[in-house]
C-alpha atoms as a PDB file:
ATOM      1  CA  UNK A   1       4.128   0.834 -31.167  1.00  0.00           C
ATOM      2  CA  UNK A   2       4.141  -2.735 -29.980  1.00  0.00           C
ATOM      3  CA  UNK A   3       1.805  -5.762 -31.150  1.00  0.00           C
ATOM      4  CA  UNK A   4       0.955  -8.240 -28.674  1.00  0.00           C
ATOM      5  CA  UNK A   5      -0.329 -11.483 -29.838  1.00  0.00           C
ATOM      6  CA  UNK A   6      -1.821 -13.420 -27.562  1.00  0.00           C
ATOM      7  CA  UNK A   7      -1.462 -17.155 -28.260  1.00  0.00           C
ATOM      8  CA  UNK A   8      -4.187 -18.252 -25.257  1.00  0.00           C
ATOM      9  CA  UNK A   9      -7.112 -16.437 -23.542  1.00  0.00           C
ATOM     10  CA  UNK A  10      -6.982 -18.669 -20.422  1.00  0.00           C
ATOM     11  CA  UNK A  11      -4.513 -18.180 -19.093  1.00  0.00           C
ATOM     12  CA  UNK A  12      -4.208 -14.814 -20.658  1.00  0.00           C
ATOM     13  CA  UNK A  13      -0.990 -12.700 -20.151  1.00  0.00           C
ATOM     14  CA  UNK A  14      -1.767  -9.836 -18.442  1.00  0.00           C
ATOM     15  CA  UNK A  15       1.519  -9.033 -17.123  1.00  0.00           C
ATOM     16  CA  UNK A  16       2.741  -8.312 -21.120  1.00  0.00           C
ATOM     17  CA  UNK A  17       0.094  -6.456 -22.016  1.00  0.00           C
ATOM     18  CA  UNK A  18      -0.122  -4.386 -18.406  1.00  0.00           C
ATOM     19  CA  UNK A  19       3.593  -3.675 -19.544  1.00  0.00           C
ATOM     20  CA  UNK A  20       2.992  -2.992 -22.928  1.00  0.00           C
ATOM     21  CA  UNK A  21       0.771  -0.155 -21.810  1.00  0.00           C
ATOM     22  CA  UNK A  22       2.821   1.464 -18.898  1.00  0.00           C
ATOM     23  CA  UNK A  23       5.112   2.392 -21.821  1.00  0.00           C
ATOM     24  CA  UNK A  24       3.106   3.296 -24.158  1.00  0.00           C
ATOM     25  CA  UNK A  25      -0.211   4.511 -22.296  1.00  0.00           C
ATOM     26  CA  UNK A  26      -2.482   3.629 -25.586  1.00  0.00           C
ATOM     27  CA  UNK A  27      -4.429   0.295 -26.607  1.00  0.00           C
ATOM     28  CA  UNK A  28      -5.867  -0.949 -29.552  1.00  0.00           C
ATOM     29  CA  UNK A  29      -8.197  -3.747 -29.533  1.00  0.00           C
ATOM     30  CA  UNK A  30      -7.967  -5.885 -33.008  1.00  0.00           C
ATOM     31  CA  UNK A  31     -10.488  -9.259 -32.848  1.00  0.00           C
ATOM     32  CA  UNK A  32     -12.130 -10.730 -35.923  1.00  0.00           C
ATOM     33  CA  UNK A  33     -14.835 -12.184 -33.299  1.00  0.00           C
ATOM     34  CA  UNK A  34     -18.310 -10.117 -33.039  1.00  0.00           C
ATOM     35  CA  UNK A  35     -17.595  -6.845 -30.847  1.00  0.00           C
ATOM     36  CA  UNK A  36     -20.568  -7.719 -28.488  1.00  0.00           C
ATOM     37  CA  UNK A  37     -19.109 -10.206 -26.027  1.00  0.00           C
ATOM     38  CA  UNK A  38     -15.515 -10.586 -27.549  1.00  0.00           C
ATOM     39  CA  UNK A  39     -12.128 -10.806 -26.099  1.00  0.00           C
ATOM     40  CA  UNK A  40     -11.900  -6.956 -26.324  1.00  0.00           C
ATOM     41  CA  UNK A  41     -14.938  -6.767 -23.674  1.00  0.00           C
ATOM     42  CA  UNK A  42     -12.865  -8.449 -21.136  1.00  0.00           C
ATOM     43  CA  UNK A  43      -9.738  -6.661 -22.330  1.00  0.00           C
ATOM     44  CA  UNK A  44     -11.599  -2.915 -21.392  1.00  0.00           C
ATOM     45  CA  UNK A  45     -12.685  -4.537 -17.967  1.00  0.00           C
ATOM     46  CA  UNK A  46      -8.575  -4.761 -17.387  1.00  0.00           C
ATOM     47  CA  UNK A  47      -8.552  -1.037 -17.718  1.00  0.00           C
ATOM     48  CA  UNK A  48     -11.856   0.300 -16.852  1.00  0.00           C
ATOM     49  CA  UNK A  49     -11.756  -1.072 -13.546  1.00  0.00           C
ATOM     50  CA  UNK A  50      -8.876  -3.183 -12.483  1.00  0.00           C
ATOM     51  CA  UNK A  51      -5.146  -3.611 -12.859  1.00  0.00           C
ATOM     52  CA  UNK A  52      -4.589  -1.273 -15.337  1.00  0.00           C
ATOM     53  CA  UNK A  53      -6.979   1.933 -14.559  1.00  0.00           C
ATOM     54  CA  UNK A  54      -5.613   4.915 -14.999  1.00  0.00           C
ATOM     55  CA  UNK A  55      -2.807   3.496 -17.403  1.00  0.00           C
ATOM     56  CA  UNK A  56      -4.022   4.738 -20.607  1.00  0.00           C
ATOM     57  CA  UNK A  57      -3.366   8.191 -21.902  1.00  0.00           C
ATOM     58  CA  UNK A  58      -6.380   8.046 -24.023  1.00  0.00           C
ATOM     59  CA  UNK A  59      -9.562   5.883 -24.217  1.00  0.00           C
ATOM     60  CA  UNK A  60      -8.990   2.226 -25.761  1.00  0.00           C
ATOM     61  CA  UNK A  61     -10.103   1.861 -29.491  1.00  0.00           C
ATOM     62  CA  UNK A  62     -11.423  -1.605 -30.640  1.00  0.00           C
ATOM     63  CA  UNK A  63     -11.666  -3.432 -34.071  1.00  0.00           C
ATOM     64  CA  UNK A  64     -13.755  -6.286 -34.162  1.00  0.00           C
ATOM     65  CA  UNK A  65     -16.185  -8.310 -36.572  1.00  0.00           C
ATOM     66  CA  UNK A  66     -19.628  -6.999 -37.020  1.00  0.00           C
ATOM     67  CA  UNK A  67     -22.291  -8.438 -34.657  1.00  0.00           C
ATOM     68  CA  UNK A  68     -23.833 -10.755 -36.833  1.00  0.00           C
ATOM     69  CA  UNK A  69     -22.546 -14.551 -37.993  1.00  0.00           C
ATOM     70  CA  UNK A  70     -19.821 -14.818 -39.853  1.00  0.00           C
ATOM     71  CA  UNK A  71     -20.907 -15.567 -43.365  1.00  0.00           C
ATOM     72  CA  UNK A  72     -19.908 -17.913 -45.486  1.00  0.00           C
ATOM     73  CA  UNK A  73     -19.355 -16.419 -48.769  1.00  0.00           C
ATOM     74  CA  UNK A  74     -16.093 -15.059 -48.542  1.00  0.00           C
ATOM     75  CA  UNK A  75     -16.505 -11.363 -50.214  1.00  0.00           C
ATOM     76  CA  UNK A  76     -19.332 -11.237 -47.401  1.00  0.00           C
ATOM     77  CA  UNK A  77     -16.857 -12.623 -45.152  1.00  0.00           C
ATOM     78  CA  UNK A  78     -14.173  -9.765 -45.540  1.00  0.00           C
ATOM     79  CA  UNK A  79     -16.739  -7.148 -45.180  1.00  0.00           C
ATOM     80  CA  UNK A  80     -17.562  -8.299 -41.810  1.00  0.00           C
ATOM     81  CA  UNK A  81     -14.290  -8.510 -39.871  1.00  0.00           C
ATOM     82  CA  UNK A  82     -11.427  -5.989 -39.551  1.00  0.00           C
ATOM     83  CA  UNK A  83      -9.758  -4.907 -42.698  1.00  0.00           C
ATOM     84  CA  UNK A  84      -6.377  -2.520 -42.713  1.00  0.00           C
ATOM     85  CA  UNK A  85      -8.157   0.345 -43.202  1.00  0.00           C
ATOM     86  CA  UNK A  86     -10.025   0.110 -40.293  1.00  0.00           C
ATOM     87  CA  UNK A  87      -7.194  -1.201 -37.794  1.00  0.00           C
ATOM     88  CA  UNK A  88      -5.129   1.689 -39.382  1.00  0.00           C
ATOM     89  CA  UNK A  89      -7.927   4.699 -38.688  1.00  0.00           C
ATOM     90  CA  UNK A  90      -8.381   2.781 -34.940  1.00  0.00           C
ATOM     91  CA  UNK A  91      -4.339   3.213 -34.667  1.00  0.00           C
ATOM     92  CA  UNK A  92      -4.674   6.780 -35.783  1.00  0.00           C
ATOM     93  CA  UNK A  93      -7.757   7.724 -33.544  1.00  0.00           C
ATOM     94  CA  UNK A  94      -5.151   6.129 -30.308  1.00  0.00           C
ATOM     95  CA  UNK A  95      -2.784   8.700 -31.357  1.00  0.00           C
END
């Protein structure tokens, strides 16, 4: 397993994450941003269509924040982005 951070999203570093999945054919998506629209939309487009179709051994799994606005109140907060449990069972389901 590797974890790729990137620190920009233009430019982003496809090369590393191209890499990343020649060796290990799987891809997990992890974004705290709403799931319509997010970085993880334009991360698919890498692999449904371009560079890196036909890398992946199985289908990409992504984790993002719910599609609504992030609230304030921080117990309501938590419940709307990615917790371990769920970026654990999207690890398991790339497996």
């Amino acid at each position: 397993m590797e974890v790729i951070d990137p620190r920009t999203l233009v430019p982003f570093d496809r090369e590393t994450l191209l890499a990343s999945v020649r060796r290990t054919g799987r891809l997990v998506v992890v974004e705290e941003g709403a799931v319509t629209g997010g970085v993880g939309t334009e991360v698919g487009a890498l692999f449904a269509g371009g560079e890196g179709f036909g890398l992946l051994k199985k289908p990409m799994v992504r984790r993002a924040g719910l599609d609504i606005p992030i609230p304030f109140s921080k117990p309501l907060e938590n419940l709307s982005v990615p917790n371990v449990e769920r970026i654990k069972e999207a690890i398991r389901a790339a497996l």
